[in-house]
Protein backbone atom coordinates (compact mmCIF):
# COMPACT_ATOMS: atom_id res chain seq x y z
CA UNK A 1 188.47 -26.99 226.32
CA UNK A 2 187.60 -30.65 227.12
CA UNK A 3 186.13 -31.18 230.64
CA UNK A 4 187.74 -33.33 232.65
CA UNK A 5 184.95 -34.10 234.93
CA UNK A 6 184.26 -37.41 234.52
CA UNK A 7 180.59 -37.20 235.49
CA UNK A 8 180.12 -34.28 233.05
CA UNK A 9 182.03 -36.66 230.22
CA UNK A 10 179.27 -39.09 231.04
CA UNK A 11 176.60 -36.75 230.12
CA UNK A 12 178.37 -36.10 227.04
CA UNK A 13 177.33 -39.57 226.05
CA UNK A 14 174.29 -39.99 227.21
CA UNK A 15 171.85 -38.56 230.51
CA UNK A 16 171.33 -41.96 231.75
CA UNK A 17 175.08 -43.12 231.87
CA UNK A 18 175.69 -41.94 235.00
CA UNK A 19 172.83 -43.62 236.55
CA UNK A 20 174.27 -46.79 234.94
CA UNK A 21 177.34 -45.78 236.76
CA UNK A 22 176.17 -45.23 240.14
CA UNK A 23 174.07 -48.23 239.76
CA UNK A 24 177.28 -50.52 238.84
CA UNK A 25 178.81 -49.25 242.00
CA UNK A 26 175.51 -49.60 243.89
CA UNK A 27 175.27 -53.50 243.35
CA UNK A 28 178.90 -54.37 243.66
CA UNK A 29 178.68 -52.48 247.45
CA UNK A 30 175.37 -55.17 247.66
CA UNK A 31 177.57 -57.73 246.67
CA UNK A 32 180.11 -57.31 249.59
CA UNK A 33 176.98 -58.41 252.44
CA UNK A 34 177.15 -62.03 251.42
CA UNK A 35 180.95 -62.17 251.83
CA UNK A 36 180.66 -60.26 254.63
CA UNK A 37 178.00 -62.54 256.66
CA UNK A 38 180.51 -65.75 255.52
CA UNK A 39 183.35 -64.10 257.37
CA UNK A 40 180.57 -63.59 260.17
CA UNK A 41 179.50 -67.21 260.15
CA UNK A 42 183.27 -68.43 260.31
CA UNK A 43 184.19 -65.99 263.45
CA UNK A 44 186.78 -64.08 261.39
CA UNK A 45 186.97 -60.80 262.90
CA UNK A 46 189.75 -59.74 260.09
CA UNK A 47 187.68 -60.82 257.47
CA UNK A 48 184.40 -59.08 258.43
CA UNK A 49 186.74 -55.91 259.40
CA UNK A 50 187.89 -56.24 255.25
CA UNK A 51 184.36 -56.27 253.97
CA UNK A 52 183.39 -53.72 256.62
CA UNK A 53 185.77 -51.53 255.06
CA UNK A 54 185.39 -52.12 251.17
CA UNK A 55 181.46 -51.52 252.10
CA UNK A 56 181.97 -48.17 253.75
CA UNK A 57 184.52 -47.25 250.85
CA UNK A 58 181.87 -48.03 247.72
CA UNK A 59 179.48 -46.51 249.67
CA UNK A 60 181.12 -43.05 249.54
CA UNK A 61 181.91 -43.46 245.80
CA UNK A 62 178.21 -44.03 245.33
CA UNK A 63 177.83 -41.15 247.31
CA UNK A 64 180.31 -39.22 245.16
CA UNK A 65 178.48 -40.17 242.60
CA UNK A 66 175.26 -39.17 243.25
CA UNK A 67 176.43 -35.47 244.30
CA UNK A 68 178.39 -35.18 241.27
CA UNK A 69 175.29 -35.94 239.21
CA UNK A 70 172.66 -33.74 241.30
CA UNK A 71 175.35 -30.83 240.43
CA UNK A 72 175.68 -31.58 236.47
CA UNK A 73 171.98 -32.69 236.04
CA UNK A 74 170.22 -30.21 233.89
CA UNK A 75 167.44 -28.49 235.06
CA UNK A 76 165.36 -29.62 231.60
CA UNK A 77 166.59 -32.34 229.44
CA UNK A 78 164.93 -33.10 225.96
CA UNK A 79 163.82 -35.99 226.33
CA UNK A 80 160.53 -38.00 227.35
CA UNK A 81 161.74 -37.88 231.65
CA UNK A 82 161.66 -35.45 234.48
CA UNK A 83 163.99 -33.75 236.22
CA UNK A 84 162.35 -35.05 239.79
CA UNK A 85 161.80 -38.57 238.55
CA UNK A 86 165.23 -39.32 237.72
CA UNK A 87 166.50 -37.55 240.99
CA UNK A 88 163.73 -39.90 242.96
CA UNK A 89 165.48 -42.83 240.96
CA UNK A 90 168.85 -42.42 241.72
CA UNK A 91 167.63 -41.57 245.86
CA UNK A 92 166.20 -45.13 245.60
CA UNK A 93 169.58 -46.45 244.26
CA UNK A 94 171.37 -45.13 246.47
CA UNK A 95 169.48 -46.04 249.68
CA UNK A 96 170.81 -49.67 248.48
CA UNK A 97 173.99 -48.70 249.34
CA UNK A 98 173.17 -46.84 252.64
CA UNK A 99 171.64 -49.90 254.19
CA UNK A 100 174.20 -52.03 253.20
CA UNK A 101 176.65 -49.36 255.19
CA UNK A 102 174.19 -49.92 257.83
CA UNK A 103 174.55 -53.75 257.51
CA UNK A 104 177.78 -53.44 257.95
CA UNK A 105 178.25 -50.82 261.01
CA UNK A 106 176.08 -52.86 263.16
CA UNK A 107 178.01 -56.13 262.66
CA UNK A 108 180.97 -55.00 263.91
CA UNK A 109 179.59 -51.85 266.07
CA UNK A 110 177.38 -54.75 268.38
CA UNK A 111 180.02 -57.74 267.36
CA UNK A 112 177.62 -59.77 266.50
CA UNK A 113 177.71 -63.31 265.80
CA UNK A 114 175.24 -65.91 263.74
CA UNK A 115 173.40 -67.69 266.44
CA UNK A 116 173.70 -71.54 265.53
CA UNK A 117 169.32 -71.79 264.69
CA UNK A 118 170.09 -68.89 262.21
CA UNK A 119 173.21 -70.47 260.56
CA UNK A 120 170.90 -72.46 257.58
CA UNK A 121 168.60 -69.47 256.73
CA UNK A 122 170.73 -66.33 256.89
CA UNK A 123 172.80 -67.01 253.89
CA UNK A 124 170.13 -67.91 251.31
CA UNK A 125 168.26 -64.84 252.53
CA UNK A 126 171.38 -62.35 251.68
CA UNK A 127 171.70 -64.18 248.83
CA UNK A 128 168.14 -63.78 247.20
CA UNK A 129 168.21 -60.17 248.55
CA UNK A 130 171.76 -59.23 246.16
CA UNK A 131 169.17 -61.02 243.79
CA UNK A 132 167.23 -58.33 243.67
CA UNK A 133 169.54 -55.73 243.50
CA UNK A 134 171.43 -57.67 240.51
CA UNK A 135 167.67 -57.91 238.60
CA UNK A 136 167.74 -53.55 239.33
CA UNK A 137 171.12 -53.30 237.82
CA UNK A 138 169.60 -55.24 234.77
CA UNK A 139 166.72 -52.92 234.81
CA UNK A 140 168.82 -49.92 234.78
CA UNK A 141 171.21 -51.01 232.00
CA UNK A 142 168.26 -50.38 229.82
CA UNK A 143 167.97 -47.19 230.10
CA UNK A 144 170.03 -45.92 227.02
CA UNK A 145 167.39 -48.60 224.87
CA UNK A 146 164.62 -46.73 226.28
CA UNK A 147 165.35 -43.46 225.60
CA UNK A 148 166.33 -44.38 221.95
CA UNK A 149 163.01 -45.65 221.57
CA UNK A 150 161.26 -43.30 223.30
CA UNK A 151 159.56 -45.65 226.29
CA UNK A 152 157.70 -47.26 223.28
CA UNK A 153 157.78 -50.97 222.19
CA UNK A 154 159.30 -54.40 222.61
CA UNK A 155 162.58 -53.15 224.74
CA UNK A 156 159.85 -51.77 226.74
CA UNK A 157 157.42 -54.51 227.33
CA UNK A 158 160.91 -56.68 227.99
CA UNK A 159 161.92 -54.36 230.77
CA UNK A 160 158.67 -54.16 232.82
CA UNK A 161 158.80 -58.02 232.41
CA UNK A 162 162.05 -57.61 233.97
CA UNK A 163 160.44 -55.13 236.86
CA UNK A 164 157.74 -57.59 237.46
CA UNK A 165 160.63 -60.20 238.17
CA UNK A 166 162.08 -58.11 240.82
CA UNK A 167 159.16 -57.63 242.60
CA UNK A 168 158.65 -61.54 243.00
CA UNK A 169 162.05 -61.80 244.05
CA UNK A 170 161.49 -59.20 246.99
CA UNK A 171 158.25 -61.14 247.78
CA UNK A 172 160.37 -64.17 248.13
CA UNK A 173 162.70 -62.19 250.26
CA UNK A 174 159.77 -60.97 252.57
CA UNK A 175 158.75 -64.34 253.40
CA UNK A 176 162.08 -65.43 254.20
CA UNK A 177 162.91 -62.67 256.20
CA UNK A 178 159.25 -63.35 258.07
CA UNK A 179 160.89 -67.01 258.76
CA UNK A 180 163.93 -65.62 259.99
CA UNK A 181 162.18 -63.23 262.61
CA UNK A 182 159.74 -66.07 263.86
CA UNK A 183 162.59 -68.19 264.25
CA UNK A 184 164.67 -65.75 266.19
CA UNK A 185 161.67 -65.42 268.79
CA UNK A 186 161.40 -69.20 268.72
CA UNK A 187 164.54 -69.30 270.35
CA UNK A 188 164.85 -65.94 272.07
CA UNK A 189 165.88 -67.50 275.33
CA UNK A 190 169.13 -68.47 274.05
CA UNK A 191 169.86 -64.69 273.60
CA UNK A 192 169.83 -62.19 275.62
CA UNK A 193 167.58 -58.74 274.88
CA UNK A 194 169.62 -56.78 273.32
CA UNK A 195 170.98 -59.55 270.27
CA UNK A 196 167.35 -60.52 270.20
CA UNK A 197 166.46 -56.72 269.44
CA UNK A 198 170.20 -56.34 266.97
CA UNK A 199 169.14 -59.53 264.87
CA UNK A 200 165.59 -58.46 264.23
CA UNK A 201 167.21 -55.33 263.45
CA UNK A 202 169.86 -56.95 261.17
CA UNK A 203 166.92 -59.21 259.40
CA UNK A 204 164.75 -56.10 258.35
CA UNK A 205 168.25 -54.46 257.51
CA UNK A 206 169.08 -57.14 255.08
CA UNK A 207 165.23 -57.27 253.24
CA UNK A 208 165.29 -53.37 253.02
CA UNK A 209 167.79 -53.67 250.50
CA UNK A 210 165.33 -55.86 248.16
CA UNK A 211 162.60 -53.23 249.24
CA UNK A 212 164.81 -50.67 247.78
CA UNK A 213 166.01 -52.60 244.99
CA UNK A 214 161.89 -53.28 243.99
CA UNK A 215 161.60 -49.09 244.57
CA UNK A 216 164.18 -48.42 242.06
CA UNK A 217 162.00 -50.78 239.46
CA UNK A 218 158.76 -49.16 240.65
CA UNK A 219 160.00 -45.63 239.86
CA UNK A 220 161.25 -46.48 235.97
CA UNK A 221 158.21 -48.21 235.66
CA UNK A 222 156.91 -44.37 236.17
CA UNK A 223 158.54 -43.00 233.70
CA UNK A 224 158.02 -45.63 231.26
CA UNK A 225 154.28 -44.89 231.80
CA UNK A 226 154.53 -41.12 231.63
């Protein structure tokens, strides 16, 4: 009888579709921050209650995801990759997601709003952050190309190319979250202690999602190397 499962029909086509799968729905939770800080910019508590929501519900389908797979993953595939390694992978993918849920929580747990000195900086920050995590998706849809060619050649060279993009794009991020933070205690004053202490929160937040992003690259870099 044909399963029905639609994680187990995945593996029927290939080990590394679900990944692909959990990584799709990985990035398009990522996507939902930027959005999300534009409703927060413009004061729309409706708005930023939407996103909220559509965050917290593709973060439990990533989460559904990754269970699902854990459960169906075999405990020894044929093929040139570890059991562990791809199980580290998909942990780093789906930390993404977590700290966008976090993103989320605390904006409308503290109702916070943009302070007027952050306004120009916050934005292009999210923005070259869900960067990153659209270069990981990228690196991850290459996984069926890999395993054809066993981690050997051009496809190969093309996507640690690719790796070594994302980790200049979390650099960038870095610095830009390093601006945000010494502007926020440039103007500290005009806050009280505890939005001081959200919004540095919030910033490191917001870059742990390129960190993540760069981990997920890091780790197939692994197993392109082993």
């Amino acid at each position: 009888m044909r399963s029905t499962n639609p994680i187990a029909a995945l593996f029927g086509k290939s080990p590394f579709r679900p990944m692909q799968e959990h990584m799709r729905v990985v990035e398009e939770c990522a996507e939902e921050v930027i959005p999300l800080l534009e409703a927060l910019r413009d004061r729309d508590h409706e708005r930023v209650l939407g996103h909220k929501d559509k965050i917290f519900a593709l973060e439990g389908e990533a989460d559904d995801l990754k269970n699902e797979l854990r459960s169906h993953l075999p405990r020894s595939l044929f093929m040139p990759v570890d059991r562990r390694d791809l199980l580290d992978l998909l942990n780093a993918q789906d930390s993404v997601a977590d700290t966008v849920q976090d993103i989320a929580g605390l904006v409308v747990l503290r109702g916070m709003e943009i302070p007027g000195f952050m306004s120009d900086g916050l934005l292009p920050y999210a923005r070259r952050v869900v960067d990153a995590v659209h270069k990981c998706r990228e690196v991850i849809s290459e996984l069926d190309e890999l395993l054809e060619l066993g981690f050997r050649g051009s496809e190969t060279a093309r996507v640690e190319e690719a790796i070594q993009e994302l980790s200049v794009i979390e650099t960038e991020t870095d610095d830009q979250g390093m601006a945000l933070v010494g502007l926020l205690f440039e103007h500290q004053d005009e806050l009280n202690a505890l939005e001081v202490v959200y919004w540095d929160r919030l910033i490191d937040l917001i870059g742990d999602i390129a960190d993540y992003a760069e981990d997920v690259g890091d780790r197939l870099r692994l197993l392109i190397a082993r």
